[in-house]
C-alpha atoms as a PDB file:
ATOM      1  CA  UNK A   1       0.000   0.000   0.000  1.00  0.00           C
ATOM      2  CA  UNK A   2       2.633   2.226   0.936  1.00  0.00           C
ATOM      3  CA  UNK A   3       4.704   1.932  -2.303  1.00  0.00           C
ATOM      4  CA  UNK A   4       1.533   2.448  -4.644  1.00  0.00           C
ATOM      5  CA  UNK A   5       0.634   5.643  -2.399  1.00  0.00           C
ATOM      6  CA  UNK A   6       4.018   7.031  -3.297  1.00  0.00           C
ATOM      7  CA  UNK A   7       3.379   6.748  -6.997  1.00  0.00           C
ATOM      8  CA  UNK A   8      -0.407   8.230  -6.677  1.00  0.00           C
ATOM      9  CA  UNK A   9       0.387  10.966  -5.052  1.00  0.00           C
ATOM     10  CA  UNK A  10       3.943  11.400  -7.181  1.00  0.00           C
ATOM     11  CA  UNK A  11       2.375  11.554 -10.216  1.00  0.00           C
ATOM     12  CA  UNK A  12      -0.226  13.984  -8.416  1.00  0.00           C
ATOM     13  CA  UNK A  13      -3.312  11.330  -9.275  1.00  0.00           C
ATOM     14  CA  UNK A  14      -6.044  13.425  -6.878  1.00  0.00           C
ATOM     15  CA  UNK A  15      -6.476  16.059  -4.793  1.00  0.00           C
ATOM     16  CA  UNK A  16      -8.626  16.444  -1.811  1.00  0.00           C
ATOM     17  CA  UNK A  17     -11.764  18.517  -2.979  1.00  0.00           C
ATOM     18  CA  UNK A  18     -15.087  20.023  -0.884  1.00  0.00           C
ATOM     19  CA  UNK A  19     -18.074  18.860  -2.888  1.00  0.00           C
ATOM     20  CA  UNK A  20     -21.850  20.302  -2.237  1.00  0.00           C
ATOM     21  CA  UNK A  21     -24.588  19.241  -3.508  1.00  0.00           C
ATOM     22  CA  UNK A  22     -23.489  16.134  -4.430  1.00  0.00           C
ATOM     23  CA  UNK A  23     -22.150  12.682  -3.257  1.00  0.00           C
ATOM     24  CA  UNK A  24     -18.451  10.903  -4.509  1.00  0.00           C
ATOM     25  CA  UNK A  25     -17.630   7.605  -5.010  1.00  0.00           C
ATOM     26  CA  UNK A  26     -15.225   6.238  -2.054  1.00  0.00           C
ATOM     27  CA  UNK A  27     -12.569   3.774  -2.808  1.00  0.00           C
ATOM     28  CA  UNK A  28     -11.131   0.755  -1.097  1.00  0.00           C
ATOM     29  CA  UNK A  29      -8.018  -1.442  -1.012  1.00  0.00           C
ATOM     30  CA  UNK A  30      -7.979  -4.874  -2.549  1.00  0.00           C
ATOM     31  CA  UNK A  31      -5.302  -6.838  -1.882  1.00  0.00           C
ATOM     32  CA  UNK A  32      -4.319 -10.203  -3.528  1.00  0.00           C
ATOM     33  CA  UNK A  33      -1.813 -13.433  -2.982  1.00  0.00           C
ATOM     34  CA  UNK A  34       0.054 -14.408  -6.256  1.00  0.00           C
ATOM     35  CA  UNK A  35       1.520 -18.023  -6.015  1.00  0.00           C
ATOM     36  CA  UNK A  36       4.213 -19.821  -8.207  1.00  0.00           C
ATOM     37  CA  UNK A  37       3.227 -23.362  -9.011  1.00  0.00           C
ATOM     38  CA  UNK A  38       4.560 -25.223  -6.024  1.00  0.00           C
ATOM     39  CA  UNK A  39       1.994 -22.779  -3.697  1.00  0.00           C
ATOM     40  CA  UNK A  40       5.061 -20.445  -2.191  1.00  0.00           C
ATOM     41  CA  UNK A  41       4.043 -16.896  -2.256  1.00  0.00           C
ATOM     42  CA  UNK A  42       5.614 -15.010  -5.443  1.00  0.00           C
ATOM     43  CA  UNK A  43       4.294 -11.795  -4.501  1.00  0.00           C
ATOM     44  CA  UNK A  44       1.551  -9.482  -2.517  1.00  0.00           C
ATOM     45  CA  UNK A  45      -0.528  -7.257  -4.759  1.00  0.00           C
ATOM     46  CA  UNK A  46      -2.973  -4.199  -3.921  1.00  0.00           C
ATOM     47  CA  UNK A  47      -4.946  -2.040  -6.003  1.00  0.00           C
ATOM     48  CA  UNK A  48      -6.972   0.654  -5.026  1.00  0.00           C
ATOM     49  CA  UNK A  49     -10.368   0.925  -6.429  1.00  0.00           C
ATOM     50  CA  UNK A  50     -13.848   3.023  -6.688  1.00  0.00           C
ATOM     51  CA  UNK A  51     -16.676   1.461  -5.612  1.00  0.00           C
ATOM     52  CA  UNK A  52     -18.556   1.316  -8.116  1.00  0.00           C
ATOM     53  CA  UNK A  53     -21.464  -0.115  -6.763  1.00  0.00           C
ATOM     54  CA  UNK A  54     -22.010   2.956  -4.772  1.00  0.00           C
ATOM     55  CA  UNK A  55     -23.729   4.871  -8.332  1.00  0.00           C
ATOM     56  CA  UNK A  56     -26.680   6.141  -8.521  1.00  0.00           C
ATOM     57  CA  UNK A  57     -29.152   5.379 -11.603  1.00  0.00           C
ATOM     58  CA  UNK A  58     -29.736   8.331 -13.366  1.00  0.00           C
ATOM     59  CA  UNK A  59     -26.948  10.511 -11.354  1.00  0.00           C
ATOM     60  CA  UNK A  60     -23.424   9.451 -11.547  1.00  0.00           C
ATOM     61  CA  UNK A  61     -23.825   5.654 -13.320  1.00  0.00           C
ATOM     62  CA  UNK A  62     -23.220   6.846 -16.980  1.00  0.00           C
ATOM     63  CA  UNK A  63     -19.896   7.779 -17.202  1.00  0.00           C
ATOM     64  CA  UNK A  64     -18.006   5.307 -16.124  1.00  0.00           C
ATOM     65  CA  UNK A  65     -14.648   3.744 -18.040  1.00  0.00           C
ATOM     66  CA  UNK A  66     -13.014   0.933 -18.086  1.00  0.00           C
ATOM     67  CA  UNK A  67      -9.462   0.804 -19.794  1.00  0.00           C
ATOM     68  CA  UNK A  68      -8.925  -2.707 -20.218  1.00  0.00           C
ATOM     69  CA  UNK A  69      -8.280  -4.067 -23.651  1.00  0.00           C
ATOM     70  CA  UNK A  70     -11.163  -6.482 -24.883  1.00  0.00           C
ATOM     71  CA  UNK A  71      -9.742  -9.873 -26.264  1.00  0.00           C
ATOM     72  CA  UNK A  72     -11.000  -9.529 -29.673  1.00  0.00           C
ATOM     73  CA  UNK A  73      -8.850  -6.855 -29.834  1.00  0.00           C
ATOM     74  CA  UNK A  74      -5.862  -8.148 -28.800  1.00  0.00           C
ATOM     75  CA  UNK A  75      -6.759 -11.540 -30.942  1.00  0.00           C
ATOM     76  CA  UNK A  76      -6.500  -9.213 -33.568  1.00  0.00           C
ATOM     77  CA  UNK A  77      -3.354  -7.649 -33.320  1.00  0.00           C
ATOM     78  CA  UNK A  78      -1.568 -10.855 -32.431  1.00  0.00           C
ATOM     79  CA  UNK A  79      -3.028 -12.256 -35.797  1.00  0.00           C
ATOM     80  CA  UNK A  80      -1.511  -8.981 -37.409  1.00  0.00           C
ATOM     81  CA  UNK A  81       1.673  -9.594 -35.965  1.00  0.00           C
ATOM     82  CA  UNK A  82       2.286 -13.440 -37.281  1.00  0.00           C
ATOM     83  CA  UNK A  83       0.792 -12.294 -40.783  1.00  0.00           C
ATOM     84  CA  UNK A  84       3.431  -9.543 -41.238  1.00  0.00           C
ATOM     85  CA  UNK A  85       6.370 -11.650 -39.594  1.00  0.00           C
ATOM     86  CA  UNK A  86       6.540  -8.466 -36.757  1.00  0.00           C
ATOM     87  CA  UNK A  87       8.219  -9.404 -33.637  1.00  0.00           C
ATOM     88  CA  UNK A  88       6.012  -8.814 -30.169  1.00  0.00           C
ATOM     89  CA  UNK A  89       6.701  -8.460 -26.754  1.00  0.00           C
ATOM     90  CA  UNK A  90       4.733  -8.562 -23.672  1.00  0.00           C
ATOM     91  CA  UNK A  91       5.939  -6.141 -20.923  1.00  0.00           C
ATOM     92  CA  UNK A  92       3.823  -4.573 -17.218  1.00  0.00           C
ATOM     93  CA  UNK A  93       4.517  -0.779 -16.317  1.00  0.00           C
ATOM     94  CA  UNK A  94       3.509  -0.038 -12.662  1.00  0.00           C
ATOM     95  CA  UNK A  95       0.890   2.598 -12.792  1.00  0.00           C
ATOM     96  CA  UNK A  96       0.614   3.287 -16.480  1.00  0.00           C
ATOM     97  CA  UNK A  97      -2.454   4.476 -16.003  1.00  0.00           C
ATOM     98  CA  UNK A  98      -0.801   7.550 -14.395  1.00  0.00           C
ATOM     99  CA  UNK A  99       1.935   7.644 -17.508  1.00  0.00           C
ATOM    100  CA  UNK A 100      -0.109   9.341 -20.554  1.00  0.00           C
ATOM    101  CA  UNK A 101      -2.911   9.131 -22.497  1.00  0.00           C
ATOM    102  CA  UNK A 102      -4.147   5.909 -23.953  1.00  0.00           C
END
């Protein structure tokens, strides 16, 4: 928790704002246990997230976003890649979210 705090408030994700009139959306902490195959722990991962669930019909439940690529997408560009002979790698930025725009 501590380490993904540092990079939200490094890259400056939010600021603390006085809202009238009208309710936010908290967020909480999920945490999760990544194993290698023979069940030792590989690594402890946390995300913070909104809740979601907390939207109002009609008030604040249009406009919401996901940024996640859908497969058919991704299907797609892999078949791209083997059809032009392109080489492709697979990498994981910490926080890209927080690095530009998609």
């Amino acid at each position: 928790m501590d380490e993904k705090m540092v990079a939200l408030n490094a890259n400056v994700t939010w600021e603390l704002v006085v809202t009238k009139g009208q309710e936010t959306i908290g967020c909480k902490w999920v945490y999760k246990i990544k194993h290698n195959v023979d069940g030792s722990v590989n690594k402890y991962k946390v995300r913070l997230v909104a809740k979601g669930y907390a939207q109002t019909y009609g008030i604040n439940y249009e406009k919401t976003y996901s940024l996640i690529a859908k497969m058919t997408i991704i299907r797609t560009i892999i078949a791209m890649v083997v059809a032009k002979g392109w080489s492709l790698h697979q990498m994981d930025v910490k926080n890209v979210f927080l690095h530009g725009d998609l």
